[in-house]
PDB file of N, CA and C in Angstrom:
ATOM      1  N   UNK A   1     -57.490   9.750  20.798  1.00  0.00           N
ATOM      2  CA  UNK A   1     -56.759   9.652  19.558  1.00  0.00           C
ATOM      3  C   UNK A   1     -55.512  10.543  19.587  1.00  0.00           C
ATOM      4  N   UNK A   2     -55.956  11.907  20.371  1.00  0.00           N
ATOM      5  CA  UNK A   2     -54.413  12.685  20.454  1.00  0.00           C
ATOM      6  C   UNK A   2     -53.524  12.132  20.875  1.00  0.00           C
ATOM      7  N   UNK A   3     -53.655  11.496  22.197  1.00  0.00           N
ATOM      8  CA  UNK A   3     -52.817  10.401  22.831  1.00  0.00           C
ATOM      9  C   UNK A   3     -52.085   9.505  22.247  1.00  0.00           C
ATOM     10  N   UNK A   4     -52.902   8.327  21.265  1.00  0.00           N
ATOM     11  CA  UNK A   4     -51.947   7.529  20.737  1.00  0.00           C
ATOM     12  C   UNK A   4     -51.373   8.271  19.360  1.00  0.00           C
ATOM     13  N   UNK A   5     -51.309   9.580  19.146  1.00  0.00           N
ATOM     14  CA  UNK A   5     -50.765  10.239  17.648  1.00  0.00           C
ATOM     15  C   UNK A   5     -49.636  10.636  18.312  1.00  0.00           C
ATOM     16  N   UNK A   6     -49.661  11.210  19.932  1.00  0.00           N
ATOM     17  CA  UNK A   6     -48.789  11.519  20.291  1.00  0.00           C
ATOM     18  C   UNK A   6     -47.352  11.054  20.766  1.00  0.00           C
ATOM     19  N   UNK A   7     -47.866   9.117  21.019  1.00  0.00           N
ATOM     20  CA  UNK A   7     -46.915   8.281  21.360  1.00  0.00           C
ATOM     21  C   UNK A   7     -46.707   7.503  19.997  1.00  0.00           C
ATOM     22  N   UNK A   8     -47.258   7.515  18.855  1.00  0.00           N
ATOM     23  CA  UNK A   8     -46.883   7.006  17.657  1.00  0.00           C
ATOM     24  C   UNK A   8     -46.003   8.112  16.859  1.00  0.00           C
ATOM     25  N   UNK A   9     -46.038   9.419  17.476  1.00  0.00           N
ATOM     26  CA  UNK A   9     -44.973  10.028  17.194  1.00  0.00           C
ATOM     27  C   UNK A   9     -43.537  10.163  17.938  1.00  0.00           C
ATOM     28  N   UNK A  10     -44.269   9.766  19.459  1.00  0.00           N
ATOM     29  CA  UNK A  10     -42.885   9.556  19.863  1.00  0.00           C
ATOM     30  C   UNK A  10     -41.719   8.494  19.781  1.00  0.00           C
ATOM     31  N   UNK A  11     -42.871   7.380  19.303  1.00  0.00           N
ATOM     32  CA  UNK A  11     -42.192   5.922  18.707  1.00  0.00           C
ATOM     33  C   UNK A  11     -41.139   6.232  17.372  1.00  0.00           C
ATOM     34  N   UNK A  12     -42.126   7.016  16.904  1.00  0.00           N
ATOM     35  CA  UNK A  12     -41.192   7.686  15.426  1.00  0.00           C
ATOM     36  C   UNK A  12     -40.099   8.149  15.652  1.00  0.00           C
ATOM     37  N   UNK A  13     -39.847   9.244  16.698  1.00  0.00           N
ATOM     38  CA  UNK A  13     -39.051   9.835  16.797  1.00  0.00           C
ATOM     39  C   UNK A  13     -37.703   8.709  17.762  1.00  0.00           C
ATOM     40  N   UNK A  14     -38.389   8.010  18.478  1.00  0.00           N
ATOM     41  CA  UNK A  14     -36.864   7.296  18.772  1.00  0.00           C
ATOM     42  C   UNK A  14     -36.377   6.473  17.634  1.00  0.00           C
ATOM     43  N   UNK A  15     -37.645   5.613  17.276  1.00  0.00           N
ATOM     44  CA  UNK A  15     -36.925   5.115  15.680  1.00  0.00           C
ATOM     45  C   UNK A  15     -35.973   6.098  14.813  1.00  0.00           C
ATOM     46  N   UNK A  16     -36.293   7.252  14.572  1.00  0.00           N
ATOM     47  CA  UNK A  16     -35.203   8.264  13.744  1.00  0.00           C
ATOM     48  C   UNK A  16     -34.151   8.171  14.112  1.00  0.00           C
ATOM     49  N   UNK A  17     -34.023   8.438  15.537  1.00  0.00           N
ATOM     50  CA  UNK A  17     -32.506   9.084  16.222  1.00  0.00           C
ATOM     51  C   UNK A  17     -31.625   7.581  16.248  1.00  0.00           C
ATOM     52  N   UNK A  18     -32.765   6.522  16.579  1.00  0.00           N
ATOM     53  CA  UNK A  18     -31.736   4.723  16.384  1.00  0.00           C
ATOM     54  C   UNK A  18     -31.215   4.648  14.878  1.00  0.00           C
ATOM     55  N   UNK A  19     -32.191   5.289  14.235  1.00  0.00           N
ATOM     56  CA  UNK A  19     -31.680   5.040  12.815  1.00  0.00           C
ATOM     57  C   UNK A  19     -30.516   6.061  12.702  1.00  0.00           C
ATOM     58  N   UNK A  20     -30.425   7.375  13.284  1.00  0.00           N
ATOM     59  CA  UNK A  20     -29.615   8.400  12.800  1.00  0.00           C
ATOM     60  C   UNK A  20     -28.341   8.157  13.376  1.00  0.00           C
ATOM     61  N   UNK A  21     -28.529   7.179  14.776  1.00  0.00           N
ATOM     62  CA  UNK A  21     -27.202   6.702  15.301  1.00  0.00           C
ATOM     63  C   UNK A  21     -26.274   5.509  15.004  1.00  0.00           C
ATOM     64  N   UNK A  22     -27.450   4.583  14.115  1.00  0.00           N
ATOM     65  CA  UNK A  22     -26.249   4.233  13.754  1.00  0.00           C
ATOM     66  C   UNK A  22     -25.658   4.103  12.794  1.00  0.00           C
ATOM     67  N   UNK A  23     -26.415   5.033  11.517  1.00  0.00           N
ATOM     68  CA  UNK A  23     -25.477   5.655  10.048  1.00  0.00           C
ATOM     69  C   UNK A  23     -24.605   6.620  10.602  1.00  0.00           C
ATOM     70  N   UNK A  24     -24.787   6.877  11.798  1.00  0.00           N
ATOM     71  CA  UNK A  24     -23.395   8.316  12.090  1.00  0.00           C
ATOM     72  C   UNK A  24     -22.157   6.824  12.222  1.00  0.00           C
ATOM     73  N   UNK A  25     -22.808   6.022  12.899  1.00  0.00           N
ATOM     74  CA  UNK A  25     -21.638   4.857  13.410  1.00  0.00           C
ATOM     75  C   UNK A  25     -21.052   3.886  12.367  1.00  0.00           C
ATOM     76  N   UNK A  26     -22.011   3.941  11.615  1.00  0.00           N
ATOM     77  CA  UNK A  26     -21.402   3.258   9.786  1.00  0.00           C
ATOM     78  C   UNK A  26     -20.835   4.104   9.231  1.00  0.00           C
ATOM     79  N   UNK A  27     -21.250   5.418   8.965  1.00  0.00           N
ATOM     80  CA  UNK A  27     -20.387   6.041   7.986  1.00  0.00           C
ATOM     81  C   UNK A  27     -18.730   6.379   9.168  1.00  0.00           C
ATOM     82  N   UNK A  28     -18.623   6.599  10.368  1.00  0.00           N
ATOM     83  CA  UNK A  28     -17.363   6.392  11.111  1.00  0.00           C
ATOM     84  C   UNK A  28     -16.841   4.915  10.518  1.00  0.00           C
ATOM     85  N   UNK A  29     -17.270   3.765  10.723  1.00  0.00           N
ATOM     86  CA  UNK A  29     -16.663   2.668  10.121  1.00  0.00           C
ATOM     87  C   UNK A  29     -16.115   2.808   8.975  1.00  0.00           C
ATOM     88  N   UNK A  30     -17.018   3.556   7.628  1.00  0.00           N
ATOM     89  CA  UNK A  30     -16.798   3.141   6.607  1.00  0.00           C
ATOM     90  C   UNK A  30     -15.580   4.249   6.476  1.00  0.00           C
ATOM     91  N   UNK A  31     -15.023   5.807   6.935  1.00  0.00           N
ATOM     92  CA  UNK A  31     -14.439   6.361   6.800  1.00  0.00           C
ATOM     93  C   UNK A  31     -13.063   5.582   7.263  1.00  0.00           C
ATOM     94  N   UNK A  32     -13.133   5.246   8.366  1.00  0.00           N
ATOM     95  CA  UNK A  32     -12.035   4.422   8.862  1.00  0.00           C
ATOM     96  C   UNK A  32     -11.241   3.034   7.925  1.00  0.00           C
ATOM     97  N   UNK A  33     -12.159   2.691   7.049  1.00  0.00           N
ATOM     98  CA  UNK A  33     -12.159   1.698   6.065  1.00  0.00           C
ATOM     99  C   UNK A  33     -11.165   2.256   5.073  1.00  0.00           C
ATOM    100  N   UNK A  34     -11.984   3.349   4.612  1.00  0.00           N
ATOM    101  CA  UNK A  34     -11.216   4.421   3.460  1.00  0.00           C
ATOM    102  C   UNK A  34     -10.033   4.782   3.487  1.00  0.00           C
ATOM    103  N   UNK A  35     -10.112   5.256   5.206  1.00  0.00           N
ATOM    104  CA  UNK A  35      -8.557   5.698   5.652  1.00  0.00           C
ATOM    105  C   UNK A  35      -7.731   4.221   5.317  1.00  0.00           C
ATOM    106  N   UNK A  36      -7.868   3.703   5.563  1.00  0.00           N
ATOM    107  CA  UNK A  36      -6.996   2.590   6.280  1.00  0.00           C
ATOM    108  C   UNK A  36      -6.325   1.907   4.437  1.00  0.00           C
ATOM    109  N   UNK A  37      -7.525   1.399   3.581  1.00  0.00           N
ATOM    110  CA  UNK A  37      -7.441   1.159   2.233  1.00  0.00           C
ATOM    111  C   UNK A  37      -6.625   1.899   1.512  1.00  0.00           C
ATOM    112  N   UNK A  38      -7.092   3.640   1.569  1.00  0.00           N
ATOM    113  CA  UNK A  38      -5.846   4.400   1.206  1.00  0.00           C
ATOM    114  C   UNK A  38      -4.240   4.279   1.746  1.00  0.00           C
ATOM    115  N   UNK A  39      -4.103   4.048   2.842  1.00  0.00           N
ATOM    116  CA  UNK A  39      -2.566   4.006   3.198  1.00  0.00           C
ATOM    117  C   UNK A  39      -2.141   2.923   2.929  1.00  0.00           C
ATOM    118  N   UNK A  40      -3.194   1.241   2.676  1.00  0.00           N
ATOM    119  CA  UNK A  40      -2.442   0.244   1.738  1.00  0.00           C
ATOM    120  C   UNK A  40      -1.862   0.393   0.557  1.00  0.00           C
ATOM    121  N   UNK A  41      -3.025   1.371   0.043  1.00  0.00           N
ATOM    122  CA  UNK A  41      -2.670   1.271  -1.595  1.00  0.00           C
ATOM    123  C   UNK A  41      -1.734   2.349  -1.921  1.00  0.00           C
ATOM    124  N   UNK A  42      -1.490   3.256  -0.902  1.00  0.00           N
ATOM    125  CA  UNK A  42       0.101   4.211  -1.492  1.00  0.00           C
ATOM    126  C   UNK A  42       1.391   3.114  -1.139  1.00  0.00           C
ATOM    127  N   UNK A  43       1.241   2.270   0.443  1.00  0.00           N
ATOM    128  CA  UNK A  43       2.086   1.414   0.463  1.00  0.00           C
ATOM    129  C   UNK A  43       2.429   0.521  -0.693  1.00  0.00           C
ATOM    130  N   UNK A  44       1.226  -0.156  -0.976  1.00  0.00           N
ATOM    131  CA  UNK A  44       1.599  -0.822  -2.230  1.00  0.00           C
ATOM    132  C   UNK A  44       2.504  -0.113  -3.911  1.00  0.00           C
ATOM    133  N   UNK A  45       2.062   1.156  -3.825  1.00  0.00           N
ATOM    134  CA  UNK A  45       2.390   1.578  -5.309  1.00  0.00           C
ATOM    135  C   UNK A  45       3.692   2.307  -4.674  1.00  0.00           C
ATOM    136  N   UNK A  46       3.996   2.244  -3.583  1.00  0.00           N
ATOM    137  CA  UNK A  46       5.580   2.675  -3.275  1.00  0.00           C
ATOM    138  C   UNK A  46       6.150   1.432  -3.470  1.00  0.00           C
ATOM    139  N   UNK A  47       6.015   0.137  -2.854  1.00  0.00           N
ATOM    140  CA  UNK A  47       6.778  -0.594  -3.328  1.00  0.00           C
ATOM    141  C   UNK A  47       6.985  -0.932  -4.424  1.00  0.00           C
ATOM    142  N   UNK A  48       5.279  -0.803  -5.365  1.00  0.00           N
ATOM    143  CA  UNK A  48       5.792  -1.097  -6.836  1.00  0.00           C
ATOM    144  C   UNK A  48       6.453  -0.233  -7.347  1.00  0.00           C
ATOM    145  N   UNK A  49       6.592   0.823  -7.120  1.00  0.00           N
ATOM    146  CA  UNK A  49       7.812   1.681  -7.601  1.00  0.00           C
ATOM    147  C   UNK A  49       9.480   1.490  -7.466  1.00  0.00           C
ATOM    148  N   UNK A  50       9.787   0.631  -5.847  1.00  0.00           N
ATOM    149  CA  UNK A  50      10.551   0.474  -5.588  1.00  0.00           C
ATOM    150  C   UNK A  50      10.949  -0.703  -5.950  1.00  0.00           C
ATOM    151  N   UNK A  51      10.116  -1.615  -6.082  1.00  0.00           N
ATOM    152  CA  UNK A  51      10.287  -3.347  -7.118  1.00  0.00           C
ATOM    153  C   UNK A  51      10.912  -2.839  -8.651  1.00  0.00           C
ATOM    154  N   UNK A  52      10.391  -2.130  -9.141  1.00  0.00           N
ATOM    155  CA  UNK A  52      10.321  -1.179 -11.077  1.00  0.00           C
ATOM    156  C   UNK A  52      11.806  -1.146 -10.626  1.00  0.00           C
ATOM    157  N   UNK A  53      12.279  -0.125  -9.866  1.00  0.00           N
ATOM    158  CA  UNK A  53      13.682   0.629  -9.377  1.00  0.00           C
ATOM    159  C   UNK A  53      14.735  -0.580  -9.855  1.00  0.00           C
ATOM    160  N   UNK A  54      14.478  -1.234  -8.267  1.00  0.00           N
ATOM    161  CA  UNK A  54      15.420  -2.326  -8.314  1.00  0.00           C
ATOM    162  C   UNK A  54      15.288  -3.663  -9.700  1.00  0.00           C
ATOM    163  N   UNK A  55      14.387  -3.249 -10.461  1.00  0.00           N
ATOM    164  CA  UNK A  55      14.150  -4.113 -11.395  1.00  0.00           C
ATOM    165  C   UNK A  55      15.065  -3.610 -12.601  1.00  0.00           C
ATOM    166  N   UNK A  56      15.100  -2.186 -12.811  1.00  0.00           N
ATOM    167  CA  UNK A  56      15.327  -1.409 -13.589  1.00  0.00           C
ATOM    168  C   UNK A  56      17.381  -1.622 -13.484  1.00  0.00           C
ATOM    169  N   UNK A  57      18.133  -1.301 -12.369  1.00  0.00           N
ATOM    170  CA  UNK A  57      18.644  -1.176 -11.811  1.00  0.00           C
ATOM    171  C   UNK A  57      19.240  -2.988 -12.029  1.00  0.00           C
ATOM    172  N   UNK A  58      18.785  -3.770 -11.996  1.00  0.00           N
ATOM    173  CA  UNK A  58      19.345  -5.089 -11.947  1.00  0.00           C
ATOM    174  C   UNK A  58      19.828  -5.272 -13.502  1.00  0.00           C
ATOM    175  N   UNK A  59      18.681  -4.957 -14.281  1.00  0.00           N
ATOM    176  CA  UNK A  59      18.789  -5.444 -15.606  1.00  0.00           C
ATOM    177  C   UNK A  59      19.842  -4.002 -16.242  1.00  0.00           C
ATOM    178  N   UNK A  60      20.011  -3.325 -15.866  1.00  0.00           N
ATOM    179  CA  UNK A  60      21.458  -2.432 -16.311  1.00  0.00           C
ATOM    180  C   UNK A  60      22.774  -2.748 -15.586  1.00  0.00           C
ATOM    181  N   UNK A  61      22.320  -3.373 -14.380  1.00  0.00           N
ATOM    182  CA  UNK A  61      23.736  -4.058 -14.068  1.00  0.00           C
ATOM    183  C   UNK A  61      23.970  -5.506 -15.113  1.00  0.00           C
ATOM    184  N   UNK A  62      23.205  -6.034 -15.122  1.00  0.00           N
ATOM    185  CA  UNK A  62      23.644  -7.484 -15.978  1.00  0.00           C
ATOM    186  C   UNK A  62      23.843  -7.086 -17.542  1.00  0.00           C
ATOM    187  N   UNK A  63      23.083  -5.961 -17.853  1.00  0.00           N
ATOM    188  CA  UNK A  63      23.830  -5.662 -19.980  1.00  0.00           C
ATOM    189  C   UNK A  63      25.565  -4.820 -19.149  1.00  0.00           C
ATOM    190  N   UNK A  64      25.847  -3.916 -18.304  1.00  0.00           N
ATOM    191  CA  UNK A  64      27.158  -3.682 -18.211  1.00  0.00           C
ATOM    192  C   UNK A  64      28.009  -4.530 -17.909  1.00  0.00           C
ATOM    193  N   UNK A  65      27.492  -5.736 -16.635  1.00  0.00           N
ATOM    194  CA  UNK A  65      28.698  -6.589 -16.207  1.00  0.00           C
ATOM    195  C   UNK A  65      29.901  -7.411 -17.056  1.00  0.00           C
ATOM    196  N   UNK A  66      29.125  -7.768 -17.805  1.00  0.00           N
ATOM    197  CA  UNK A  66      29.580  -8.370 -19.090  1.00  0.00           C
ATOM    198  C   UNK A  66      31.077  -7.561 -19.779  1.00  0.00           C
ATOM    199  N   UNK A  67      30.570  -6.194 -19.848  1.00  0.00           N
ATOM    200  CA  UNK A  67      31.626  -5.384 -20.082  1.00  0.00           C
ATOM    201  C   UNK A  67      32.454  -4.931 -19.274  1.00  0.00           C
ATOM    202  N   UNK A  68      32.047  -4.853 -18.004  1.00  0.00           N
ATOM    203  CA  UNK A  68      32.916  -4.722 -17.134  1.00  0.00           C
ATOM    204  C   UNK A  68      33.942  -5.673 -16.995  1.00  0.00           C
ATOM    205  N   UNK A  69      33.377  -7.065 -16.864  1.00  0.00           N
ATOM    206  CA  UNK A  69      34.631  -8.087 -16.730  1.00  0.00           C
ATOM    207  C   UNK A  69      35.278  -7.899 -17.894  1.00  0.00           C
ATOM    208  N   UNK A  70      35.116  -7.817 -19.047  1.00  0.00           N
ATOM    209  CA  UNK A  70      35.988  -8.102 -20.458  1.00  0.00           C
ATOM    210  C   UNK A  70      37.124  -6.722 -20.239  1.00  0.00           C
ATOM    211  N   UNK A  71      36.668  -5.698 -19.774  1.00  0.00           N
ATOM    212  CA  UNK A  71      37.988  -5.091 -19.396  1.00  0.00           C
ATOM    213  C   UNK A  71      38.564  -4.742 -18.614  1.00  0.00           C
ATOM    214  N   UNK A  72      38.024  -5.189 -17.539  1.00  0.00           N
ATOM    215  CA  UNK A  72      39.002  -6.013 -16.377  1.00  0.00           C
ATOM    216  C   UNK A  72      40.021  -6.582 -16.875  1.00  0.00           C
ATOM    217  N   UNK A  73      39.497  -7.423 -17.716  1.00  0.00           N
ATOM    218  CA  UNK A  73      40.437  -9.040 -18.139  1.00  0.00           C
ATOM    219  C   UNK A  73      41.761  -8.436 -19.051  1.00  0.00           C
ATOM    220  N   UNK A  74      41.023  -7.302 -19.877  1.00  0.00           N
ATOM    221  CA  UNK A  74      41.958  -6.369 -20.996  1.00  0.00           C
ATOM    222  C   UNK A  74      43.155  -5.704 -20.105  1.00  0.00           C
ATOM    223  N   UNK A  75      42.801  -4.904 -18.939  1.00  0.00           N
ATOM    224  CA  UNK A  75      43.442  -4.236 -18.569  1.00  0.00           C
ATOM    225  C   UNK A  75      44.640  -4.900 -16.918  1.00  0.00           C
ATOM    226  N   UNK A  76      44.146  -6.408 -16.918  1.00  0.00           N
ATOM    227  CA  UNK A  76      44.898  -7.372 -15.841  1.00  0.00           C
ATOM    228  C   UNK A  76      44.201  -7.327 -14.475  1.00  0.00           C
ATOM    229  N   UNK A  77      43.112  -6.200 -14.519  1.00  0.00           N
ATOM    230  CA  UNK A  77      43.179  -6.353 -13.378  1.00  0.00           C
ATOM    231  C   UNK A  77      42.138  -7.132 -12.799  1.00  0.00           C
ATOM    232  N   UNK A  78      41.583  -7.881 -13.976  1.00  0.00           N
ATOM    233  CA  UNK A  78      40.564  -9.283 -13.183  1.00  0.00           C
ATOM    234  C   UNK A  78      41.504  -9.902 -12.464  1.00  0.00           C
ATOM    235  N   UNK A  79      40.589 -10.396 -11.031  1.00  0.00           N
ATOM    236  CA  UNK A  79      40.983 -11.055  -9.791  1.00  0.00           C
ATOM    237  C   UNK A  79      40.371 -12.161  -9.432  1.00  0.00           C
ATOM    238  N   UNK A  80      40.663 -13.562  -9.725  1.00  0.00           N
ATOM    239  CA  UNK A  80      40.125 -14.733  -9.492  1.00  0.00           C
ATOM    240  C   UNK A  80      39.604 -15.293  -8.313  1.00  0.00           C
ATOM    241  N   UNK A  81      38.788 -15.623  -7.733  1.00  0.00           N
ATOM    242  CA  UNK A  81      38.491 -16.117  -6.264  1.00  0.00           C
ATOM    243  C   UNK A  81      40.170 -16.686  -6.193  1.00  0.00           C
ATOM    244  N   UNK A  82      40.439 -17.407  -6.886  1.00  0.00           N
ATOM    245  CA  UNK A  82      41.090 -18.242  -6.451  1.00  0.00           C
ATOM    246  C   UNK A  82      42.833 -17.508  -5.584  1.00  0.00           C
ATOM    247  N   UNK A  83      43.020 -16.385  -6.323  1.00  0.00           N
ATOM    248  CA  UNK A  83      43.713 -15.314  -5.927  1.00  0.00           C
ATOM    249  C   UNK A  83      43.934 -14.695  -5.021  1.00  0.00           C
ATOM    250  N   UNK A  84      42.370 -14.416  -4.687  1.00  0.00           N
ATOM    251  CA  UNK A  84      41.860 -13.711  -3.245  1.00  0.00           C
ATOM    252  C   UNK A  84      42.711 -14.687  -2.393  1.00  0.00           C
ATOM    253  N   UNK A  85      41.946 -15.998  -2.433  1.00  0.00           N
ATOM    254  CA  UNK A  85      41.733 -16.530  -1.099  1.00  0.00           C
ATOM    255  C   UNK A  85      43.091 -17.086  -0.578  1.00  0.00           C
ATOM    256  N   UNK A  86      44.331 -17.390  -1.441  1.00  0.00           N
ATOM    257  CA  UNK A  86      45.673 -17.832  -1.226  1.00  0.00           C
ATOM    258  C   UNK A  86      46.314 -16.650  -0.570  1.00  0.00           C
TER     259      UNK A  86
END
């Protein structure tokens, strides 16, 4: 009986270390996961910052343009394609 307590413990014990090897090898996966997810999602919220920017940035050019040309036009110095290109 010592005998087989002794190899039903040693059965145990490789079962542990298979089990302990390969949650060391999942949680490496899953860290690598984390890593990887995190540097999408700053990528992403940089661009959405940089989409906002240029969003921000478009729609203050189009309420000024308006004014810009009208005194252009006031002051002569609007320039027609057609001007340019002769």
């Amino acid at each position: 009986m010592t005998a087989e307590l002794v190899g039903a413990l040693d059965n145990l014990q490789m079962w542990l270390l298979l089990l302990n090897t390969t949650l060391v090898e999942q949680a490496k996966r899953d860290i690598r996961w984390m890593a990887a997810w995190d540097q999408l999602t700053q990528a992403m919220e940089l661009l959405h910052g940089q989409m906002a920017s240029m969003q921000a940035a478009s729609a203050g050019l189009m309420l000024v343009w308006p004014q810009w040309v009208m005194e252009d036009k006031e002051v002569g110095e609007f320039v027609d394609q057609e001007s340019i290109l002769s």
